[in-house]
C-alpha atoms as a PDB file:
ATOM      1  CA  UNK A   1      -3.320  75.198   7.403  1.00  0.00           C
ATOM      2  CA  UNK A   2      -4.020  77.972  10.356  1.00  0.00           C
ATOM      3  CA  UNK A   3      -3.629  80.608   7.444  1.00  0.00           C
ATOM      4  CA  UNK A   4      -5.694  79.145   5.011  1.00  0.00           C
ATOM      5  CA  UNK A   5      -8.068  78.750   7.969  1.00  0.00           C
ATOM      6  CA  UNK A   6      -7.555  82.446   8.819  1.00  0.00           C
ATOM      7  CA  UNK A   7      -8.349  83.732   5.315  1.00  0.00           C
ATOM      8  CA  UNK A   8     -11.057  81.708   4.886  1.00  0.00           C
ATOM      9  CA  UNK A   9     -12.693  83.321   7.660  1.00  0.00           C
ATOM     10  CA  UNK A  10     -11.351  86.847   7.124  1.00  0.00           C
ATOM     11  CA  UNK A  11     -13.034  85.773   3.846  1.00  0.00           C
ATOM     12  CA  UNK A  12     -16.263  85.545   5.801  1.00  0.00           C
ATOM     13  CA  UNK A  13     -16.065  88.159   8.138  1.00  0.00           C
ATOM     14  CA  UNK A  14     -15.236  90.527   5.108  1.00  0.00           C
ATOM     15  CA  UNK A  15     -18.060  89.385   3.182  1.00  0.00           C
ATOM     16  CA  UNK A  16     -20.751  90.126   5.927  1.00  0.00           C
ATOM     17  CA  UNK A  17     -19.063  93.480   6.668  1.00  0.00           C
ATOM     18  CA  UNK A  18     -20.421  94.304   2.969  1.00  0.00           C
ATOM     19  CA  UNK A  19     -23.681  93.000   3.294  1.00  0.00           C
ATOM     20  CA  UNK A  20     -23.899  95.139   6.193  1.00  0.00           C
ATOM     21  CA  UNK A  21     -22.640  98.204   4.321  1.00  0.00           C
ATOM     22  CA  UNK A  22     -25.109  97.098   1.432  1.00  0.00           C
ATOM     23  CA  UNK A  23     -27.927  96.755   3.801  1.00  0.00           C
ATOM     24  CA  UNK A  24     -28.355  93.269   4.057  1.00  0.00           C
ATOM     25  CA  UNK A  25     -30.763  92.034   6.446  1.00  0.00           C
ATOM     26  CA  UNK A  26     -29.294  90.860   9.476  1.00  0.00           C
ATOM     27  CA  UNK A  27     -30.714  87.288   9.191  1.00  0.00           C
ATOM     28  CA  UNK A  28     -28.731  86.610   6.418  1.00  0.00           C
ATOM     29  CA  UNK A  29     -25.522  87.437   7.381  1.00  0.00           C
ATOM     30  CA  UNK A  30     -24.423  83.923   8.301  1.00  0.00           C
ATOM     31  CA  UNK A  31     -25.040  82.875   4.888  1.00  0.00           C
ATOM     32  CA  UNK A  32     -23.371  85.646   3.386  1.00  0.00           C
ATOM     33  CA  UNK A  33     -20.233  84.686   5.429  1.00  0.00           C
ATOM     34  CA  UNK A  34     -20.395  81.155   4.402  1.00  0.00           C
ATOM     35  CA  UNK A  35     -20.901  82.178   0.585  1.00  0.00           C
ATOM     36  CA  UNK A  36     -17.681  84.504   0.370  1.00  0.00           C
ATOM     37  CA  UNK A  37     -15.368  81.858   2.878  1.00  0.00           C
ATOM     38  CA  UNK A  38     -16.643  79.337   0.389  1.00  0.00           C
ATOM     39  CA  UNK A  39     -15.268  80.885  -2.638  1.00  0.00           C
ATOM     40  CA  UNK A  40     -12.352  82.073  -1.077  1.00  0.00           C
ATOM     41  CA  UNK A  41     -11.422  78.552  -0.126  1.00  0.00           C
ATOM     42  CA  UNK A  42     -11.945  77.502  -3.791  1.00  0.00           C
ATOM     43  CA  UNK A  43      -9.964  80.179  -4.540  1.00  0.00           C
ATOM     44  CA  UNK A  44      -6.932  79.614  -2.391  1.00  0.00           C
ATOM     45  CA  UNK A  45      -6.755  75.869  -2.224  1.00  0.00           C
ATOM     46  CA  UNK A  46      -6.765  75.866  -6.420  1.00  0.00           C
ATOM     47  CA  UNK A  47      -4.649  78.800  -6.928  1.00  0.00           C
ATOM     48  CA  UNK A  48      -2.165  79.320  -4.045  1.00  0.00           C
ATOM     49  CA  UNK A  49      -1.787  75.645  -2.602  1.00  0.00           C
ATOM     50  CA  UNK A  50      -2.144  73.419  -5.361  1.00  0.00           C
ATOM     51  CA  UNK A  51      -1.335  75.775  -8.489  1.00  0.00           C
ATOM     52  CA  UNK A  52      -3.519  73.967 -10.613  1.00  0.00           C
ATOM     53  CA  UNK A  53      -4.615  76.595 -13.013  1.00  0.00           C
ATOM     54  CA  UNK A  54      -4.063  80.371 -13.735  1.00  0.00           C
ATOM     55  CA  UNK A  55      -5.942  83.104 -11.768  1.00  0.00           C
ATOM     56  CA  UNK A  56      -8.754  83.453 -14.282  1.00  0.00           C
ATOM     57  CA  UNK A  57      -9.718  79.708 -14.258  1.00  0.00           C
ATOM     58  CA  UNK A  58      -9.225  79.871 -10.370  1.00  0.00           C
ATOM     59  CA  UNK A  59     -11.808  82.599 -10.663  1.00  0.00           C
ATOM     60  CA  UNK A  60     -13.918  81.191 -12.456  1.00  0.00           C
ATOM     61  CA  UNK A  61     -14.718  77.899 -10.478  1.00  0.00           C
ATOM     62  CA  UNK A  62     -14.870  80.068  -7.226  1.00  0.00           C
ATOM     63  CA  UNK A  63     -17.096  82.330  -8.608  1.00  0.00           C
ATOM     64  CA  UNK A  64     -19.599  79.301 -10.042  1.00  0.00           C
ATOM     65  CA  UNK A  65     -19.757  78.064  -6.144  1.00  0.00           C
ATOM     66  CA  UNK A  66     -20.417  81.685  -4.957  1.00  0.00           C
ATOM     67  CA  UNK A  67     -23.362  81.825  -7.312  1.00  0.00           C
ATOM     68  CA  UNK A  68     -24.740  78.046  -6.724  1.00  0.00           C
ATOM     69  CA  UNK A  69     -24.873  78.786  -3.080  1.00  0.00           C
ATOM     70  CA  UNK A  70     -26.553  82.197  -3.293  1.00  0.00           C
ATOM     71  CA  UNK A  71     -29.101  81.040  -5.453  1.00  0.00           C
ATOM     72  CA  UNK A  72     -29.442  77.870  -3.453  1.00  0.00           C
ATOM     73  CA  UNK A  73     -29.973  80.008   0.057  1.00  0.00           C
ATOM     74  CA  UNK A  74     -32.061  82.201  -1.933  1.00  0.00           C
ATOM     75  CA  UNK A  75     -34.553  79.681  -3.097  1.00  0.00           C
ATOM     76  CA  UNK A  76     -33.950  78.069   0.849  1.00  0.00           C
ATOM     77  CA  UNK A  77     -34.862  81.547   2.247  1.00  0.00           C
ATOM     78  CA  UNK A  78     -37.450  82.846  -0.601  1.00  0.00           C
ATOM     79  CA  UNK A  79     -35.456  85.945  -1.175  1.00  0.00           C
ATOM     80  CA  UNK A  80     -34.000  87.853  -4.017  1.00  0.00           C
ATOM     81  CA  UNK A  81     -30.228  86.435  -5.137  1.00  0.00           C
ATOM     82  CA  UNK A  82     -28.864  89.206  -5.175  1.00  0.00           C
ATOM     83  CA  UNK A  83     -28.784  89.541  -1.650  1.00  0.00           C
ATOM     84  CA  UNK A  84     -25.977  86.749  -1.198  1.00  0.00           C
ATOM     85  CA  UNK A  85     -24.366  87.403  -4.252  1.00  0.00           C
ATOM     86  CA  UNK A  86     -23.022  91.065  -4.497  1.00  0.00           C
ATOM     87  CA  UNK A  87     -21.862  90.757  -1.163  1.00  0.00           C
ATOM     88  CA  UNK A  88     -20.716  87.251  -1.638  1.00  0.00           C
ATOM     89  CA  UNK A  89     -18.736  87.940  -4.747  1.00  0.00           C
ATOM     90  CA  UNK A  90     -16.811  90.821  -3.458  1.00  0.00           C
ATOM     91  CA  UNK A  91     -13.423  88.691  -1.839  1.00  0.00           C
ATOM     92  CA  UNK A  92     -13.019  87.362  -5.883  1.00  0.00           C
ATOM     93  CA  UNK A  93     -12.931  90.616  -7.633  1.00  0.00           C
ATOM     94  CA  UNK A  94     -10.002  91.377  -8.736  1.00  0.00           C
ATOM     95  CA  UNK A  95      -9.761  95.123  -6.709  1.00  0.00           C
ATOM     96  CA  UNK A  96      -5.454  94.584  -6.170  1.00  0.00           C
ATOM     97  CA  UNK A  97      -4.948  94.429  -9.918  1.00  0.00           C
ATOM     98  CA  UNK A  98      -7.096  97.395 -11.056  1.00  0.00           C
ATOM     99  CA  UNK A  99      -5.119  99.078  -7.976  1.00  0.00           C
ATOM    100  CA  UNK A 100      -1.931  98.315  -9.560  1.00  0.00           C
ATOM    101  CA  UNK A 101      -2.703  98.727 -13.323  1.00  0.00           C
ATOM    102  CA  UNK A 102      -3.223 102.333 -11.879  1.00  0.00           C
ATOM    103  CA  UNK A 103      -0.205 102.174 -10.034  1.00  0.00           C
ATOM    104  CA  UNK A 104       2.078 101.233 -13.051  1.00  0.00           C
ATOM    105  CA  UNK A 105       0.176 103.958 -15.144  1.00  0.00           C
ATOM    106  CA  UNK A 106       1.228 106.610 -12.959  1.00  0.00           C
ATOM    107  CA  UNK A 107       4.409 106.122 -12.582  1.00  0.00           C
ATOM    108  CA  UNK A 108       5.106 105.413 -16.646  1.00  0.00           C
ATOM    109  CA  UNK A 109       5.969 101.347 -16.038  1.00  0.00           C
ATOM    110  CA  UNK A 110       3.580 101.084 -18.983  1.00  0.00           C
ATOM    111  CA  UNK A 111       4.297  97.453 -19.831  1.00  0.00           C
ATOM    112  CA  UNK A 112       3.577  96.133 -15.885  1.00  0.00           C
ATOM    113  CA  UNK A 113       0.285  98.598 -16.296  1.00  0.00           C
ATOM    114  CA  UNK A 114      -0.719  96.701 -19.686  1.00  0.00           C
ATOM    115  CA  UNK A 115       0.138  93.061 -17.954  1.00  0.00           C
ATOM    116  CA  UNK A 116      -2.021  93.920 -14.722  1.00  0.00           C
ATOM    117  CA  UNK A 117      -4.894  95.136 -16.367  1.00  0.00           C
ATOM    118  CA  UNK A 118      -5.064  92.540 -18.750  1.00  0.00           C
ATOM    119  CA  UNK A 119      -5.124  90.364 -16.070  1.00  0.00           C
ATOM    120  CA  UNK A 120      -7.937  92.137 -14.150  1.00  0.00           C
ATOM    121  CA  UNK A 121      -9.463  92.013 -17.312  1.00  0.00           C
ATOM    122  CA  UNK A 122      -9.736  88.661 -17.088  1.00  0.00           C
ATOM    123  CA  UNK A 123     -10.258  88.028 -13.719  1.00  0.00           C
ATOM    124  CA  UNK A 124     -13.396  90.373 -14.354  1.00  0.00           C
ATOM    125  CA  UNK A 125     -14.467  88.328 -17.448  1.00  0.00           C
ATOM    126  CA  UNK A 126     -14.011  85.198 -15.909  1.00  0.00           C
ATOM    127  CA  UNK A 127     -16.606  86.344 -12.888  1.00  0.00           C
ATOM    128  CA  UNK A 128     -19.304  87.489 -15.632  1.00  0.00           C
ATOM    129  CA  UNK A 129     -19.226  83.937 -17.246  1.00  0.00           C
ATOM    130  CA  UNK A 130     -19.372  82.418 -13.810  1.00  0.00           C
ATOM    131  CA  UNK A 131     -22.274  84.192 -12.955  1.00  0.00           C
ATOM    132  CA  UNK A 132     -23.762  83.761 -16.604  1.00  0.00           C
ATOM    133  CA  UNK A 133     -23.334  80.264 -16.920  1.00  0.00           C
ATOM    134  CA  UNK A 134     -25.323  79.022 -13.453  1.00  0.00           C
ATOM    135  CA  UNK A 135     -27.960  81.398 -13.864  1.00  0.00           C
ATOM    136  CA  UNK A 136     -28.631  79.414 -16.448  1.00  0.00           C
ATOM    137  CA  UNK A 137     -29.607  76.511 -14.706  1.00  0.00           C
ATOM    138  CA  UNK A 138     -33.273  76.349 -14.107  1.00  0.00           C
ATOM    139  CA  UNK A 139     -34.658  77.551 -10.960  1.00  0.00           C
ATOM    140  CA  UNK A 140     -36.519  74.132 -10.762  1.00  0.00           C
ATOM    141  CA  UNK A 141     -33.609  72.642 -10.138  1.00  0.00           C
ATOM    142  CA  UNK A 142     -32.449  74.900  -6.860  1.00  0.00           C
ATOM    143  CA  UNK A 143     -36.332  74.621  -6.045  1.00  0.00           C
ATOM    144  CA  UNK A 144     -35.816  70.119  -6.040  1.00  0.00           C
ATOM    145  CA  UNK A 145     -32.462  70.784  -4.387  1.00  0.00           C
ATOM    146  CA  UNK A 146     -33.965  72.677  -1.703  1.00  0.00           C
ATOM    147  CA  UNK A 147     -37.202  70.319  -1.269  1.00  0.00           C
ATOM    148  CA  UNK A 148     -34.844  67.153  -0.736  1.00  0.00           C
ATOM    149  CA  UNK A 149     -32.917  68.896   1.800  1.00  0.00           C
ATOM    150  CA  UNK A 150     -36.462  70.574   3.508  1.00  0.00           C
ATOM    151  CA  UNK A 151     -37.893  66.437   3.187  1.00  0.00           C
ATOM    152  CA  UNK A 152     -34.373  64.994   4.767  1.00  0.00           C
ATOM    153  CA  UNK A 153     -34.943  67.320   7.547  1.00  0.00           C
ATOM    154  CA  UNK A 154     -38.344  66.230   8.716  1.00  0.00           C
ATOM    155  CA  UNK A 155     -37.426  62.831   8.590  1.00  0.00           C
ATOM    156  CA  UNK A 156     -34.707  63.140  11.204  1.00  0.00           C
END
């Protein structure tokens, strides 16, 4: 539990050191933190503790909450997406296994090369349909999302 812990908020640590690096105003940071420790978590509870599904799939599902919450604290915040999710993306792609499929190239182990970056390949793929599929939920619906929360506040 204290590593999963740990990575999650290396996770978000990591996550605002590139929205630093990719200018990121400094106001969002916390959100940026919570975005990339939040699909981290997704990513290491389904893959590495309960097993449930290959990498890609893991990817996947982490990569749909990265984007949910970015475009939900960009609606909260009335700023551009894209602000929470390059940075927020980052801990999912799949940097290790384009690493290695270079690694294996180089040094002629052609059929580990062909098996890692195949499975970057994937990884990659499965972030691009992530990101496809819930920007294609109407910005209405972030917009109600946001209001409900905004109304729950005030009554408290």
């Amino acid at each position: 539990m204290t590593t999963l812990l740990t990575q999650i908020l290396a996770a978000g640590i990591g996550t605002v050191a590139f929205g630093a690096i990719f200018g990121v105003p400094t106001r969002y940071y916390p959100y940026c933190g919570v975005i990339g420790g939040a699909g981290w978590a997704v990513y290491v509870v389904l893959w590495q503790m309960l097993e449930l599904w290959s990498e890609p799939y893991v990817v996947f599902f982490a990569t749909m909450l990265v984007i949910l919450l970015s475009r939900f604290f960009a609606v909260l915040e009335r700023c551009p997406v894209t602000i929470f999710l390059i940075s927020g993306i980052l801990p999912l792609v799949p940097g290790a296994g384009i690493y290695w499929t270079s690694y294996y190239v180089v040094t002629n182990q052609l059929e580990e090369a062909s098996r890692r970056g195949f499975l970057a390949l994937k990884v990659a793929v499965a972030i691009v349909l992530g990101i496809v599929i819930v920007f294609e939920i109407p910005q209405g619906f972030f917009r109600a999302a946001v209001g409900a929360i905004a109304g729950k506040r005030e009554k408290s």
